[in-house]
Protein backbone atom coordinates (compact mmCIF):
# COMPACT_ATOMS: atom_id res chain seq x y z
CA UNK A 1 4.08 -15.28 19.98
CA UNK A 2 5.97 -16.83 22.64
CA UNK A 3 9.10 -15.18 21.56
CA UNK A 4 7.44 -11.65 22.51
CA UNK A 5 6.00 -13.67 25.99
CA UNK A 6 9.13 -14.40 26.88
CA UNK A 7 10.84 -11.06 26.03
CA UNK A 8 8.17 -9.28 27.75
CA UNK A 9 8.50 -11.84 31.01
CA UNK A 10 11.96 -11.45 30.80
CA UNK A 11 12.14 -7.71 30.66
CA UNK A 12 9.31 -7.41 33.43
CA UNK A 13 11.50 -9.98 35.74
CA UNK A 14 14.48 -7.00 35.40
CA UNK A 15 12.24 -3.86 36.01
CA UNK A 16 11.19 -5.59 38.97
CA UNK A 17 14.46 -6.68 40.56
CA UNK A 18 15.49 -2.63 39.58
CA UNK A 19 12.28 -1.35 41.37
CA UNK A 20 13.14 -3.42 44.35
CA UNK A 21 16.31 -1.66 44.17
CA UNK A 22 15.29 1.68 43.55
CA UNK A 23 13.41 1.72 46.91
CA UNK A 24 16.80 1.66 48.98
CA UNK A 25 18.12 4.72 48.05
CA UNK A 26 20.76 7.00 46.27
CA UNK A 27 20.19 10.27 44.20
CA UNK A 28 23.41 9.68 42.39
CA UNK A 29 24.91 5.97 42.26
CA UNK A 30 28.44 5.17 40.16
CA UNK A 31 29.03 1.02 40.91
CA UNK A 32 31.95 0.14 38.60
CA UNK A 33 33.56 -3.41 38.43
CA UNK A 34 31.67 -4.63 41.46
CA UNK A 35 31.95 -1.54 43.79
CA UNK A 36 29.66 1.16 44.58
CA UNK A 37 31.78 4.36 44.41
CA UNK A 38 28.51 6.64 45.05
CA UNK A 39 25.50 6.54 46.98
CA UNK A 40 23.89 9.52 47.47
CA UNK A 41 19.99 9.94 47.55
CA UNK A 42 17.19 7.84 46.00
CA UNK A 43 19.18 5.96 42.94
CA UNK A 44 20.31 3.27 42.58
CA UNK A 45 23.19 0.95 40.76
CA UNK A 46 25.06 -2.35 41.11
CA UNK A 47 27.43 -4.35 38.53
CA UNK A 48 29.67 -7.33 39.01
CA UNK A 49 33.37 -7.28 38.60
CA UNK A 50 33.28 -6.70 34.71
CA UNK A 51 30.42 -4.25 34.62
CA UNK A 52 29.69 -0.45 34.73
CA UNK A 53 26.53 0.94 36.69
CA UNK A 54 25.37 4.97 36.94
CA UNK A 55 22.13 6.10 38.34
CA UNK A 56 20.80 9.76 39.51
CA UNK A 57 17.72 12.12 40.17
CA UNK A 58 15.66 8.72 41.31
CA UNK A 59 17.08 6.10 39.07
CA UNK A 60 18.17 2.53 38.66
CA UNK A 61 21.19 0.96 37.26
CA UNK A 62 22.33 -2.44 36.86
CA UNK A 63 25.46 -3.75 34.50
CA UNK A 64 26.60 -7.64 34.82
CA UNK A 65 28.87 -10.01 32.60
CA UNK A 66 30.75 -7.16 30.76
CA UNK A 67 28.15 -4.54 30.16
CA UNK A 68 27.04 -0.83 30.76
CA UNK A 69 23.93 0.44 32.32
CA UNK A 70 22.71 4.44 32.91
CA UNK A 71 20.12 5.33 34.05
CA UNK A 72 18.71 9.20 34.28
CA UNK A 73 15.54 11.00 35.60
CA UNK A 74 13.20 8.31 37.32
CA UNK A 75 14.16 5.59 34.60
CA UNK A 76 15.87 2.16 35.33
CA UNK A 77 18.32 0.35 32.79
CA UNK A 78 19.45 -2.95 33.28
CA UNK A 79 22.08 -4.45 30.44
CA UNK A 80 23.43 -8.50 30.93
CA UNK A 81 25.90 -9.90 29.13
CA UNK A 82 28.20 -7.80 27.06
CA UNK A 83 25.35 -5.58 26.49
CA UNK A 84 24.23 -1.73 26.77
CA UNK A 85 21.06 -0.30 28.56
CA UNK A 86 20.54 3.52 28.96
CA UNK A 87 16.95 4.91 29.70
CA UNK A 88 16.26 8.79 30.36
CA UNK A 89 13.28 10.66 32.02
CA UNK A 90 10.79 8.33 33.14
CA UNK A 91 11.85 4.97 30.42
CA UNK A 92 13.13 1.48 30.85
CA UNK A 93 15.35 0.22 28.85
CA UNK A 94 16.72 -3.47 29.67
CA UNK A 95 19.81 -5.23 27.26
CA UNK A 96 21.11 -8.54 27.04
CA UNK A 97 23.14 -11.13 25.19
CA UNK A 98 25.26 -8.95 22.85
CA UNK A 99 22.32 -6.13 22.64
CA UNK A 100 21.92 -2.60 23.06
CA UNK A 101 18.41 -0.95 24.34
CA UNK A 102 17.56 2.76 24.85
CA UNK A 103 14.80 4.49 26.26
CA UNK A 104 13.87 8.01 26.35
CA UNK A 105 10.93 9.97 27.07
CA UNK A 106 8.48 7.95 28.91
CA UNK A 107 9.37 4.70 26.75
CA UNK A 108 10.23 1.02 27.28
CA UNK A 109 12.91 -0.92 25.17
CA UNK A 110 14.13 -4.40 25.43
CA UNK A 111 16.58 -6.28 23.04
CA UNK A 112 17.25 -9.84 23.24
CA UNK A 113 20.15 -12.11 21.53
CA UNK A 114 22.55 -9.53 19.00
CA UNK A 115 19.70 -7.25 18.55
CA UNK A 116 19.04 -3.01 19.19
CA UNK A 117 15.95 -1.37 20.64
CA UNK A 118 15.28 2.28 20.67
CA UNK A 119 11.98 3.75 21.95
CA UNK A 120 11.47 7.60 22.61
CA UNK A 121 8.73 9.99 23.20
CA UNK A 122 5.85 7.75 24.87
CA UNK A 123 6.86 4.64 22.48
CA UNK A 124 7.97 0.80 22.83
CA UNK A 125 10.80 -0.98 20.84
CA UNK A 126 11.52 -4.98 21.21
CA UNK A 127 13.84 -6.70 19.29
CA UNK A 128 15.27 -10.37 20.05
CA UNK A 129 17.61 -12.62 17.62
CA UNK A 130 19.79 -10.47 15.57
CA UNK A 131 16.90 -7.48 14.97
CA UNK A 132 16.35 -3.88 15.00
CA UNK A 133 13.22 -2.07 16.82
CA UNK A 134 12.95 1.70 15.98
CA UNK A 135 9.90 3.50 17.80
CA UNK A 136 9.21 7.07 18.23
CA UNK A 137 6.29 9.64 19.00
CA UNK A 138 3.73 7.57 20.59
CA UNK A 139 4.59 4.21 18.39
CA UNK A 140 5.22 0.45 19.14
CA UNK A 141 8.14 -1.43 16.87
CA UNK A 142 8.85 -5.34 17.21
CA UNK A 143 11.53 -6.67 15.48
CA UNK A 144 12.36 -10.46 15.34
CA UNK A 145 14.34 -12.98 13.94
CA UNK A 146 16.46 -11.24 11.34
CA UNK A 147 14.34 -7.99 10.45
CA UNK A 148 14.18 -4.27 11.02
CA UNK A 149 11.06 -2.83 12.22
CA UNK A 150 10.59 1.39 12.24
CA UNK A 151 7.15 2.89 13.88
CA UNK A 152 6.91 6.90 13.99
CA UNK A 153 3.87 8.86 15.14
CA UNK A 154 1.38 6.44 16.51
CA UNK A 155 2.00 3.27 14.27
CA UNK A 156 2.43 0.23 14.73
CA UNK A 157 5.08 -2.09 13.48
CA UNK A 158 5.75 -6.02 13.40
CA UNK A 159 8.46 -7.86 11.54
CA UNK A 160 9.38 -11.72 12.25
């Protein structure tokens, strides 16, 4: 249980700092090894020297410590440390420590430590220390230490 507190504290502490950001500005936002290219509109995107950043149509992006973060459609994607975040229409998706987390749909994902979250169509995937999360249609799937957890249409789905 305090695995998933800390996940969820963790993830929370990210959407903030990319809601804080999203109220600048920038409809389209491209930051690439520590430079904004773009800033147009209501997105927006920042990375550090090693990172990759894209925002539009009222998004946030950030990429630091070798990763990639897009974000699409009113969504926000943060990914830290050789990870990958992408969220699409209305998610959050949030990556870090060698992990990859996508969001689509009105969904929230979060991976944690080597692990892969993937949440679309109203749904939530976590996954921390070397662990899958798979949720889709309205479902919740949280995978940790070591396990694979699937959800699909309304279930819910727990492995540790």
């Amino acid at each position: 249980m305090k695995r998933i507190l800390v996940l969820l504290t963790v993830a929370a502490m990210m959407m903030a700092v990319s809601g804080v950001a999203a109220a600048q500005g920038g409809d389209v936002c491209v930051s690439n090894k520590g430079e904004t290219k773009v800033q147009k509109g209501d997105s927006t995107c920042s990375s550090d020297s090693t990172s990759h950043a894209v925002a539009h149509n009222d998004s946030s992006a950030n990429a630091f410590d070798n990763s990639h973060a897009t974000a699409h459609n009113g969504s926000d994607a943060t990914a830290l440390d050789n990870s990958k975040a992408m969220a699409k229409n209305d998610s959050r998706a949030v990556a870090f420590d060698y992990s990859k987390a996508m969001a689509n749909n009105d969904s929230h994902a979060a991976a944690e430590d080597n692990s892969k979250a993937m949440a679309k169509n109203d749904s939530v995937a976590l996954s921390r220390d070397n662990s899958k999360a798979m949720a889709k249609n309205d479902s919740e799937a949280w995978a940790f230490d070591n396990c694979t957890a699937k959800a699909n249409n309304g279930e819910f789905e727990i492995c540790n």
